[in-house]
Protein backbone atom coordinates (compact mmCIF):
# COMPACT_ATOMS: atom_id res chain seq x y z
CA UNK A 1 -18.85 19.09 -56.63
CA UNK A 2 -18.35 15.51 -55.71
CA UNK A 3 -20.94 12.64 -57.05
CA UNK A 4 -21.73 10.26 -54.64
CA UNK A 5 -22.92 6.51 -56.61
CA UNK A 6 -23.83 3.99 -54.63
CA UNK A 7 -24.96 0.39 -56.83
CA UNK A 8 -27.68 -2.07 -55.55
CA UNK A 9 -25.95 -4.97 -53.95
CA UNK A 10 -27.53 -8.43 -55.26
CA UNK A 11 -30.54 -8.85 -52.04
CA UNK A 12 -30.13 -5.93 -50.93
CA UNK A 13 -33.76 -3.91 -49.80
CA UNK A 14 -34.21 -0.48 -50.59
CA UNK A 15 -33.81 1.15 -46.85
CA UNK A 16 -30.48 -0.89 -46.82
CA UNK A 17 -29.69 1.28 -49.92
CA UNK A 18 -30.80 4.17 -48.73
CA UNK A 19 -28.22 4.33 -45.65
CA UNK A 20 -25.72 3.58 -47.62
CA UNK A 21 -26.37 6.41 -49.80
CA UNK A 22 -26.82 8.57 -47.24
CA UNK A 23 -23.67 7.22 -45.01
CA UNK A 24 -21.54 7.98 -48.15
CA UNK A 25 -22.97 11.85 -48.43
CA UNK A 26 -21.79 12.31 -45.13
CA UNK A 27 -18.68 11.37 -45.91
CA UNK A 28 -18.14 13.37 -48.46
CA UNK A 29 -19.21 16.67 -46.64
CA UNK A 30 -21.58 17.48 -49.29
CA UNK A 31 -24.18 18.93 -47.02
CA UNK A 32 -22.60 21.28 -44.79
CA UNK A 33 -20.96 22.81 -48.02
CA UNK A 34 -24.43 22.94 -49.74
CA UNK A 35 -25.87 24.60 -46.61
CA UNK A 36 -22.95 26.87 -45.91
CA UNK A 37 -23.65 28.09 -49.71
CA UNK A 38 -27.19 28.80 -49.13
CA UNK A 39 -27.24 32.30 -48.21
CA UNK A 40 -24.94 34.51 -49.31
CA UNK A 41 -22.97 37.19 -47.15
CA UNK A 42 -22.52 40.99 -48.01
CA UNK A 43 -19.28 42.49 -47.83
CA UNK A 44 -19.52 44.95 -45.29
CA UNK A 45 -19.90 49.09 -46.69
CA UNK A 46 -16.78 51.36 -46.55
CA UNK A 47 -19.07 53.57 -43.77
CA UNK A 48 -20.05 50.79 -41.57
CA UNK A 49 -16.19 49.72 -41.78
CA UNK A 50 -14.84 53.15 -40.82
CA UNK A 51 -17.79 53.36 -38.16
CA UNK A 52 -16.25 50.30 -36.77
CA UNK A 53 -12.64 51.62 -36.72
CA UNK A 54 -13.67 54.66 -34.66
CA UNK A 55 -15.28 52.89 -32.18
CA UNK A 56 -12.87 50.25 -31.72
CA UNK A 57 -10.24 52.93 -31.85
CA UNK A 58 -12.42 54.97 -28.77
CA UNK A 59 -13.06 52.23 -26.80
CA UNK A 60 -8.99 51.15 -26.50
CA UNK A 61 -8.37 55.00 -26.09
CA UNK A 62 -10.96 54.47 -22.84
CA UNK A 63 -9.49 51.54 -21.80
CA UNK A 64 -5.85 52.92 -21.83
CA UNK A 65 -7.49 55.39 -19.21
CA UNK A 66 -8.97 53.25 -16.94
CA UNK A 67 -5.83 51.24 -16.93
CA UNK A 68 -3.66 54.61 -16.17
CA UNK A 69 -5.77 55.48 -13.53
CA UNK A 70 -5.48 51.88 -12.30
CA UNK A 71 -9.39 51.44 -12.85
CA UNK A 72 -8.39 47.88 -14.65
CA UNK A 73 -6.12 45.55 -14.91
């Protein structure tokens, strides 16, 4: 993970800070990679894989059809 330090500049306020801090996170892409971390994906079940095989494997068998019988382009 990347820190991110930002120092107080001599008469510098606290909101000026602040931005600067929060300019610098942005930078560094910190959030969208703590975000994209926040919920964690399944890998998808050997059934619901071969479920999706068959049905992808029916539906170009049906489209090979159509296309035969000039139903599609």
């Amino acid at each position: 993970m990347i820190n991110v330090e930002v120092t107080r500049n001599p008469n510098e306020n606290p909101g000026g800070l602040l931005r600067r801090f929060s300019r610098k996170v942005q930078e560094a892409g910190i959030i969208p990679k703590v975000k994209g971390g926040r919920y964690a994906k399944r890998k998808t079940s050997k059934l619901s894989m071969k479920a999706g095989a068959l049905k992808k494997l029916t539906r170009r068998s049906e489209v090979e059809k159509l296309k035969k019988l000039g139903k599609m382009a």
